[in-house]
PDB file of N, CA and C in Angstrom:
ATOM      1  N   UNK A   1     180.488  15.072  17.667  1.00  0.00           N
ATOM      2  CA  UNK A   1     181.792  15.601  17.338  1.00  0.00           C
ATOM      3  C   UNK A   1     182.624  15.653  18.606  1.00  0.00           C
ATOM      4  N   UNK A   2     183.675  15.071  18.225  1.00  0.00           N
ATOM      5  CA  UNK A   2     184.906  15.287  19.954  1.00  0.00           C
ATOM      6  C   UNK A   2     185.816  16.725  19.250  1.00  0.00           C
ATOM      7  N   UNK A   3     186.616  16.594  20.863  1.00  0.00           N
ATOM      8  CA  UNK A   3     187.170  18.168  20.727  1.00  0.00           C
ATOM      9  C   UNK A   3     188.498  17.448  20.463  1.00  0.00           C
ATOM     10  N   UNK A   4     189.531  17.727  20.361  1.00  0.00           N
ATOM     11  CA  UNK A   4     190.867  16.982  20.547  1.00  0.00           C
ATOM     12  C   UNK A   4     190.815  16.670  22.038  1.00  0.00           C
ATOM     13  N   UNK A   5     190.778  17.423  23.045  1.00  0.00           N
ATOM     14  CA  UNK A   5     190.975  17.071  24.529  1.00  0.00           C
ATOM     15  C   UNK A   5     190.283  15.420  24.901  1.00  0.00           C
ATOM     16  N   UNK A   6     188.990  15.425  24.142  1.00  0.00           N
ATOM     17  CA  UNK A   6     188.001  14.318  24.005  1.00  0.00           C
ATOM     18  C   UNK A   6     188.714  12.657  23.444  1.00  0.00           C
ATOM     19  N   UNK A   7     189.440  13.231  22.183  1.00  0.00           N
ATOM     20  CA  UNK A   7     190.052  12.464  21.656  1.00  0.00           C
ATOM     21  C   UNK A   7     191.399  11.997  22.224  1.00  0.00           C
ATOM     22  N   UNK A   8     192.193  12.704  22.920  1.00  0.00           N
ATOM     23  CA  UNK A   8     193.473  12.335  23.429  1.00  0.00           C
ATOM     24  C   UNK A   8     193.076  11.623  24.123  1.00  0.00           C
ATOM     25  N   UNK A   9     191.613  12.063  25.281  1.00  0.00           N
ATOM     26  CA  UNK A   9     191.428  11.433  26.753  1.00  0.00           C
ATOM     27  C   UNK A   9     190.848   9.786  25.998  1.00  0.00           C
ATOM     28  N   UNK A  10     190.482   9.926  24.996  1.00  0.00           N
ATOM     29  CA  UNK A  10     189.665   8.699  24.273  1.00  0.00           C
ATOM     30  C   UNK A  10     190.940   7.288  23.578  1.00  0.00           C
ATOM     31  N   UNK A  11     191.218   8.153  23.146  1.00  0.00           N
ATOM     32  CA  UNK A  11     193.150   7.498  22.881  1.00  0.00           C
ATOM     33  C   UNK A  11     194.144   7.031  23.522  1.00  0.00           C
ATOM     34  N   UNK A  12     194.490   8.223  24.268  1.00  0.00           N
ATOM     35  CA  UNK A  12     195.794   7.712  25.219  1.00  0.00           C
ATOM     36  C   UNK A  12     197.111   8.703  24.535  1.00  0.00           C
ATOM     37  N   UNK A  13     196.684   9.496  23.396  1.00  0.00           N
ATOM     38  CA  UNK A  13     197.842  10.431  22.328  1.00  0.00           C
ATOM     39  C   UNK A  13     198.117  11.148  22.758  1.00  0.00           C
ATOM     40  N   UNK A  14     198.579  12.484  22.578  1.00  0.00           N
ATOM     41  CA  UNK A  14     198.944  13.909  22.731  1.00  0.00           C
ATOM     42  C   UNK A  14     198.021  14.742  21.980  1.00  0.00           C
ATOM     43  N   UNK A  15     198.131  16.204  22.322  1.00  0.00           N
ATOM     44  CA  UNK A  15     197.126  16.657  21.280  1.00  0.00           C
ATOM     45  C   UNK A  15     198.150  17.559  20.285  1.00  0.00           C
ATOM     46  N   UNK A  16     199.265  17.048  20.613  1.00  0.00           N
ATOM     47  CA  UNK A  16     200.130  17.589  19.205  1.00  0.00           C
ATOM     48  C   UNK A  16     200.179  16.601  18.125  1.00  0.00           C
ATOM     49  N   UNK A  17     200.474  15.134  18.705  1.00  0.00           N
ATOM     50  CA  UNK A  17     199.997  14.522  17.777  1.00  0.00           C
ATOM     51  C   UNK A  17     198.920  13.868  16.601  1.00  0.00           C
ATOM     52  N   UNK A  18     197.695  14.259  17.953  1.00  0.00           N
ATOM     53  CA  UNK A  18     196.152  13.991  17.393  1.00  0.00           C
ATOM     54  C   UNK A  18     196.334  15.275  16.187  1.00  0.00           C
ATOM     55  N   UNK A  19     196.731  16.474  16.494  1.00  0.00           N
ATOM     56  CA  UNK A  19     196.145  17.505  15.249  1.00  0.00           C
ATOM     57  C   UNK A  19     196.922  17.293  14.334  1.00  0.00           C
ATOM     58  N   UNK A  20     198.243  16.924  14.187  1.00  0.00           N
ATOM     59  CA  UNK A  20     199.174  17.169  13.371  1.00  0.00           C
ATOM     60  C   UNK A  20     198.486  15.451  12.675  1.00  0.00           C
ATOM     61  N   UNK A  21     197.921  14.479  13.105  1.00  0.00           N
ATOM     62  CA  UNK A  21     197.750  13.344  12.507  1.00  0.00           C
ATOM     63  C   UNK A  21     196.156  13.803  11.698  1.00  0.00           C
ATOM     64  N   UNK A  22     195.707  14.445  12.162  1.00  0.00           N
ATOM     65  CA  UNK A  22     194.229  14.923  11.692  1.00  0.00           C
ATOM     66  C   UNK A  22     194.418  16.039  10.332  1.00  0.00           C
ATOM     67  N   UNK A  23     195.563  17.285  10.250  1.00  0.00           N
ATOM     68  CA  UNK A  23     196.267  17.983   9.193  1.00  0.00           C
ATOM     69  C   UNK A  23     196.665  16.561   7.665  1.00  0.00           C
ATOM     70  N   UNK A  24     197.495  15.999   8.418  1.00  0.00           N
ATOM     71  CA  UNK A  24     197.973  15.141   7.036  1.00  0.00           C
ATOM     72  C   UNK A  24     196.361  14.217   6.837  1.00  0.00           C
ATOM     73  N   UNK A  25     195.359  13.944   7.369  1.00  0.00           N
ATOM     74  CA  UNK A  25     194.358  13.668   6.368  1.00  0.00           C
ATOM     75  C   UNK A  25     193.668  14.201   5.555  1.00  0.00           C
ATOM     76  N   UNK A  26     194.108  15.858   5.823  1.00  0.00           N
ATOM     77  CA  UNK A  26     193.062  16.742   5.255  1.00  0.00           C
ATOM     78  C   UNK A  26     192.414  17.747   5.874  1.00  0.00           C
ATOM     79  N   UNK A  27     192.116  17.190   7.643  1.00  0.00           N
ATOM     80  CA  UNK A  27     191.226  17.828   8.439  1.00  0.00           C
ATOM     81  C   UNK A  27     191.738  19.375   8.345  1.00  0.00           C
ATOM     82  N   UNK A  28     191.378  20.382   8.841  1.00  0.00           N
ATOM     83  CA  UNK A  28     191.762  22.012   9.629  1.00  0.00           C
ATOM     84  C   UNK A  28     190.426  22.267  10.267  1.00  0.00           C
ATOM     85  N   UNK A  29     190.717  23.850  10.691  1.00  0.00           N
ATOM     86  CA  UNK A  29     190.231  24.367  11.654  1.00  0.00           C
ATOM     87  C   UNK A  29     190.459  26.118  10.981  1.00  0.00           C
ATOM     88  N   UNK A  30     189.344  26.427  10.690  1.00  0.00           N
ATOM     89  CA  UNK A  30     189.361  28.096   9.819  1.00  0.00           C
ATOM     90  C   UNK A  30     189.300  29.016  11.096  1.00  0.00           C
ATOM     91  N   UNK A  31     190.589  29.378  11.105  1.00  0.00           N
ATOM     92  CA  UNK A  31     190.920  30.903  11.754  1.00  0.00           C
ATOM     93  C   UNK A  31     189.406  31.784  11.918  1.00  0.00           C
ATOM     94  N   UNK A  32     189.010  32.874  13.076  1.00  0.00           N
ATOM     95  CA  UNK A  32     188.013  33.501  13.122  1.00  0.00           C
ATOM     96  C   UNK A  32     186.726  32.688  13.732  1.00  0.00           C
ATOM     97  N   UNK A  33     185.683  33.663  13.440  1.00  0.00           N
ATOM     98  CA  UNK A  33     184.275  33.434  14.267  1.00  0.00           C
ATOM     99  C   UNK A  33     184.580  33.800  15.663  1.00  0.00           C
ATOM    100  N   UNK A  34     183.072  33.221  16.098  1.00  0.00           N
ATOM    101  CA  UNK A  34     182.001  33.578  17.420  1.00  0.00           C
ATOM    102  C   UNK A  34     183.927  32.925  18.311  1.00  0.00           C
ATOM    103  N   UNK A  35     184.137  31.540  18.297  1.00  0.00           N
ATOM    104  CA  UNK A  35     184.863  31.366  19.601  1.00  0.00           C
ATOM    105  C   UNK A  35     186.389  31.109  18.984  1.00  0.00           C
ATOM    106  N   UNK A  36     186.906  32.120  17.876  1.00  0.00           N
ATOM    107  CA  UNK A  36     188.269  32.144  17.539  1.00  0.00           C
ATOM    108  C   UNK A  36     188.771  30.779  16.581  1.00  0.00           C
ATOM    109  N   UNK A  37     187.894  30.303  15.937  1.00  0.00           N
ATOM    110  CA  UNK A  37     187.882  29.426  15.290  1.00  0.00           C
ATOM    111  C   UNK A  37     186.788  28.226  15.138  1.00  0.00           C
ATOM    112  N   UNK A  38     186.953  27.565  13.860  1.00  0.00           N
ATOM    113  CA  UNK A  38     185.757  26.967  13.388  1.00  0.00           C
ATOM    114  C   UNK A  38     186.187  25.059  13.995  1.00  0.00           C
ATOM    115  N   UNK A  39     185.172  24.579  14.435  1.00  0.00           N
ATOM    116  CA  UNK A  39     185.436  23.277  14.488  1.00  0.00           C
ATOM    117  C   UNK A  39     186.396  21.994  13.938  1.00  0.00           C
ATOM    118  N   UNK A  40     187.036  21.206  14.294  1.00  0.00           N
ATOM    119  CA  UNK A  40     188.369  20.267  13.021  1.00  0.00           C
ATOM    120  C   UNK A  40     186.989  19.975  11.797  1.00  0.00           C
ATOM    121  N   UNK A  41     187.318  19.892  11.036  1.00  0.00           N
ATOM    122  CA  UNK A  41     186.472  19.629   9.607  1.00  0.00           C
ATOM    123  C   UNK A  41     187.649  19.524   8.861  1.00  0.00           C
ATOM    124  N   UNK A  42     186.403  18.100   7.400  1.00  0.00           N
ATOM    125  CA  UNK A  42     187.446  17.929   6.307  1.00  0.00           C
ATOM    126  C   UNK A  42     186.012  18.810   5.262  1.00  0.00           C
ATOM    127  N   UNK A  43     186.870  19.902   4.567  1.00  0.00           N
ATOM    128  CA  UNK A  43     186.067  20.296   3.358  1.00  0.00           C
ATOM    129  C   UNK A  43     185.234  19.522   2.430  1.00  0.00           C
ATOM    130  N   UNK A  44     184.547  20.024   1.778  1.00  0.00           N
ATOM    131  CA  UNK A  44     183.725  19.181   0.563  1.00  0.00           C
ATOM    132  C   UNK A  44     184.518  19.021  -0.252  1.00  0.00           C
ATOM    133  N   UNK A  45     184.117  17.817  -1.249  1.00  0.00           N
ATOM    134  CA  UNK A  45     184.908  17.447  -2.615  1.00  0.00           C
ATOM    135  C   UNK A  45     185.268  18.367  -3.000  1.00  0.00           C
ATOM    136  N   UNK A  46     184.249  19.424  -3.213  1.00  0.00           N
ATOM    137  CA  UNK A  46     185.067  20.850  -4.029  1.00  0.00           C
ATOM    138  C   UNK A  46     185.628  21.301  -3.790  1.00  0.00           C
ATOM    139  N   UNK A  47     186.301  21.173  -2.386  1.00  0.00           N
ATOM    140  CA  UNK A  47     187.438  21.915  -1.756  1.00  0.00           C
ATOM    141  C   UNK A  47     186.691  23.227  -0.949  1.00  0.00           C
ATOM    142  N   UNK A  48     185.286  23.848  -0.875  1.00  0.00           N
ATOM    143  CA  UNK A  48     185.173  25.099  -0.208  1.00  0.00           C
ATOM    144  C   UNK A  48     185.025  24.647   1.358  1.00  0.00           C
ATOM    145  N   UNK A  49     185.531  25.595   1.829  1.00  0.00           N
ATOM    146  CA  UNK A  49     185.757  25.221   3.206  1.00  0.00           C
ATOM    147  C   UNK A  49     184.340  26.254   3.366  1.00  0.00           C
ATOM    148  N   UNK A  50     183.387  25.418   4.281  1.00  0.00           N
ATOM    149  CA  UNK A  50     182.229  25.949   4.996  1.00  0.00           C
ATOM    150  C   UNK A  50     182.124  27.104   5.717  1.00  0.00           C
ATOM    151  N   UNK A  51     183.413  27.765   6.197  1.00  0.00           N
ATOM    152  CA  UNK A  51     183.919  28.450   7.359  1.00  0.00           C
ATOM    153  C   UNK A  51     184.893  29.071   7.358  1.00  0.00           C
ATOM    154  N   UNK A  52     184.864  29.868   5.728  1.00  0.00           N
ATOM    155  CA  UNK A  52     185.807  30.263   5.319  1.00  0.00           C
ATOM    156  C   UNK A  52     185.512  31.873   5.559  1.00  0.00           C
ATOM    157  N   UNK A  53     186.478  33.016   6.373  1.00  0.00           N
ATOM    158  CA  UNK A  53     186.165  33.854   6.981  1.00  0.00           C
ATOM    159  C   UNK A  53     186.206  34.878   5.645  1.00  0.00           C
ATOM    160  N   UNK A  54     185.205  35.737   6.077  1.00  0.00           N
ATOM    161  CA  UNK A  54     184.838  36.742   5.490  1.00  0.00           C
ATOM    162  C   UNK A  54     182.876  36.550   4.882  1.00  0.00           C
ATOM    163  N   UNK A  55     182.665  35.246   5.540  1.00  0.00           N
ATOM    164  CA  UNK A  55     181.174  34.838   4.923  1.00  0.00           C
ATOM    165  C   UNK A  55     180.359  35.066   6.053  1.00  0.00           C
ATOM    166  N   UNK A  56     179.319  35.793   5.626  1.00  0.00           N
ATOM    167  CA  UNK A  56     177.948  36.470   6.890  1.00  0.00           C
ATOM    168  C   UNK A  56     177.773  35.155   7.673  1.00  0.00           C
ATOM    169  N   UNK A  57     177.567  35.380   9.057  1.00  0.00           N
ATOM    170  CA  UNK A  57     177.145  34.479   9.890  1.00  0.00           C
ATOM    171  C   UNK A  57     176.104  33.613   9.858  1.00  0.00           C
ATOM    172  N   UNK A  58     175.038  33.953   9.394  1.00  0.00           N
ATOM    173  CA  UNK A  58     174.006  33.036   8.682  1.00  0.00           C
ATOM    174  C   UNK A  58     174.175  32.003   7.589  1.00  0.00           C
ATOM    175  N   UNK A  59     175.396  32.328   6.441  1.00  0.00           N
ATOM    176  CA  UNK A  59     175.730  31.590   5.365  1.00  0.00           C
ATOM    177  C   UNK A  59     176.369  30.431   6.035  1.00  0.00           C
ATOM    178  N   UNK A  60     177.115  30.278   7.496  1.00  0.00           N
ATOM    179  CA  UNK A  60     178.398  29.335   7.781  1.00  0.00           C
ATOM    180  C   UNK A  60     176.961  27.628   8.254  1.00  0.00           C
ATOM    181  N   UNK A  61     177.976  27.412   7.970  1.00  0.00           N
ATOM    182  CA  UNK A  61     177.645  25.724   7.839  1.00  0.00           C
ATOM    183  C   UNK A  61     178.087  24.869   9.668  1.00  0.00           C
ATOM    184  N   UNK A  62     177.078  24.669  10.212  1.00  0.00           N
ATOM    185  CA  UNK A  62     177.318  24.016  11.783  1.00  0.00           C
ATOM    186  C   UNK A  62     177.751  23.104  11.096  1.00  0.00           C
ATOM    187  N   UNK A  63     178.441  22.363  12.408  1.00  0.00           N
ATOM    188  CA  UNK A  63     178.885  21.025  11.948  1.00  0.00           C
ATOM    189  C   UNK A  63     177.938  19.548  12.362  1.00  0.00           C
ATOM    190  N   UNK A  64     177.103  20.123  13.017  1.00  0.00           N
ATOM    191  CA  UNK A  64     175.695  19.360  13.607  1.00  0.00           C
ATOM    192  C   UNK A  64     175.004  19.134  12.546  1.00  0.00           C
ATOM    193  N   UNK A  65     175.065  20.150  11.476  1.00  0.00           N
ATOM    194  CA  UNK A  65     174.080  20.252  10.057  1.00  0.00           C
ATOM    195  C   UNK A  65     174.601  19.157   9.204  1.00  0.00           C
ATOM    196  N   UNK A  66     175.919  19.038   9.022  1.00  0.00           N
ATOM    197  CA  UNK A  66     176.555  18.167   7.843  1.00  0.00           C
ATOM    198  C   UNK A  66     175.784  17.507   7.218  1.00  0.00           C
ATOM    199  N   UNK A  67     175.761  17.292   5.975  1.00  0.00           N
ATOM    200  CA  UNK A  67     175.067  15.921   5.632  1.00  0.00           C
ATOM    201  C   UNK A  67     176.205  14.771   5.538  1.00  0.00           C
ATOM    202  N   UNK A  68     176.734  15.320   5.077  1.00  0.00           N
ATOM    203  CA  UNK A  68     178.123  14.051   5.349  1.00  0.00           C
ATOM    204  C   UNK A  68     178.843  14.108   6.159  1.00  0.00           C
ATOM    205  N   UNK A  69     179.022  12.080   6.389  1.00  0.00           N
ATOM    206  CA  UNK A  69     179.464  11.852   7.741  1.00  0.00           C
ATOM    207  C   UNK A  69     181.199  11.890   7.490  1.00  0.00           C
ATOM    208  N   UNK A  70     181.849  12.068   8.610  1.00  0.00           N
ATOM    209  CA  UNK A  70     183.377  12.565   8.300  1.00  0.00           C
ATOM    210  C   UNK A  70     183.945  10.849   8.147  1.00  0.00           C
ATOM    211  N   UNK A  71     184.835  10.703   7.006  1.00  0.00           N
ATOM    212  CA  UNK A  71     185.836  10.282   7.203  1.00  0.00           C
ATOM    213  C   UNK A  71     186.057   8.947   8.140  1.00  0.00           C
ATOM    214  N   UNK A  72     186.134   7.891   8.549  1.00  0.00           N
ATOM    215  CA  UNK A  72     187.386   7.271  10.010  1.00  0.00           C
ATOM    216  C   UNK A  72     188.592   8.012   9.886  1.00  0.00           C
ATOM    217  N   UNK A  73     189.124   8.279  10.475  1.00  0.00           N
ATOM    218  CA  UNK A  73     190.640   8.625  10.740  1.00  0.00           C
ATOM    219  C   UNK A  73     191.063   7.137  11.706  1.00  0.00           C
ATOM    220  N   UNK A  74     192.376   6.648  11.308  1.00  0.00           N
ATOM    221  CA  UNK A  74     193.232   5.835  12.388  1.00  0.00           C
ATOM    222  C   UNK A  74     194.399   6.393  12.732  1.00  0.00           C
ATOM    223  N   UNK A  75     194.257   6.968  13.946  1.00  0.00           N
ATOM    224  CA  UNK A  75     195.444   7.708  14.403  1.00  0.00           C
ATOM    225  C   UNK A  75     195.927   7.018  14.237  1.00  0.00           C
ATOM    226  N   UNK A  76     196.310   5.601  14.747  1.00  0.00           N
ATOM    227  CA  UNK A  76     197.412   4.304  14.604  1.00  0.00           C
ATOM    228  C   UNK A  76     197.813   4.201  13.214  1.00  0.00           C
ATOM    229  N   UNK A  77     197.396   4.601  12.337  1.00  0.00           N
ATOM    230  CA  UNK A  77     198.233   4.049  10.929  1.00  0.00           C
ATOM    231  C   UNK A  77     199.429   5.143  11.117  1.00  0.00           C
ATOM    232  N   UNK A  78     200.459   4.593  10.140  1.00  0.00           N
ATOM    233  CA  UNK A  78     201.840   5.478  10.168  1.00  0.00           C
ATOM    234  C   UNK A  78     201.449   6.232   8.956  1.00  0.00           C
ATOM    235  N   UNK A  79     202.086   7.676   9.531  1.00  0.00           N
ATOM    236  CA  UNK A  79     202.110   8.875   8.592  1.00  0.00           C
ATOM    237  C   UNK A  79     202.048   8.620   7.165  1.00  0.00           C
ATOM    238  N   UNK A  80     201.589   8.856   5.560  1.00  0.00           N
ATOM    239  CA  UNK A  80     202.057   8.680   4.593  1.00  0.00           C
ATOM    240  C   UNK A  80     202.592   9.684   4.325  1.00  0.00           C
ATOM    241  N   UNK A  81     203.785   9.766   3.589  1.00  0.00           N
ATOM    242  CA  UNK A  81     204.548  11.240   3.284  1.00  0.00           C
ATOM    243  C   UNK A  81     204.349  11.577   1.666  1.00  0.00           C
ATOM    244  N   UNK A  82     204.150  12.603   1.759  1.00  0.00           N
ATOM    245  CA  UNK A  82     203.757  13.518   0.881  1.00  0.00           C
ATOM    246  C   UNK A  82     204.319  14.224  -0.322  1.00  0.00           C
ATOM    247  N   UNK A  83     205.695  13.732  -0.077  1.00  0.00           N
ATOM    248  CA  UNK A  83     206.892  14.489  -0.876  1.00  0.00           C
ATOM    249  C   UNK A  83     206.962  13.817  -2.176  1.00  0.00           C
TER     250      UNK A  83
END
């Protein structure tokens, strides 16, 4: 897993643009926990986010654990809009 810092330095982007391009696929990052937030992750089909605050520390889902692998993202493709 890269951090954004990882990914900009890996790219050549910004890291306003890396997150805001990582948001319109889906990706976030759940508010709370041990270091003020949970890793970029895209939720399961069902939509529950792994790391959704208010769940005992033992229940949360590493992201080392996944069984599924994330996604490609191409930062290079142009935005699709949503409206």
């Amino acid at each position: 897993m890269m951090t954004i810092t990882e990914l900009c330095e890996a790219t050549g982007i910004k890291a306003y643009t890396a997150k805001e391009t990582l948001k319109k696929f889906g990706w976030h990052m759940a508010k709370g926990g041990p270091h003020g937030h949970s890793p970029w992750h895209k939720d399961s089909i069902s939509g529950v986010c792994p790391y959704k605050p208010g769940k005992k520390a033992g229940a949360s889902v590493q992201a080392d654990d996944q069984a599924d692998e994330p996604e490609e993202v191409n930062l290079d493709a142009p935005a699709i809009s949503q409206s």
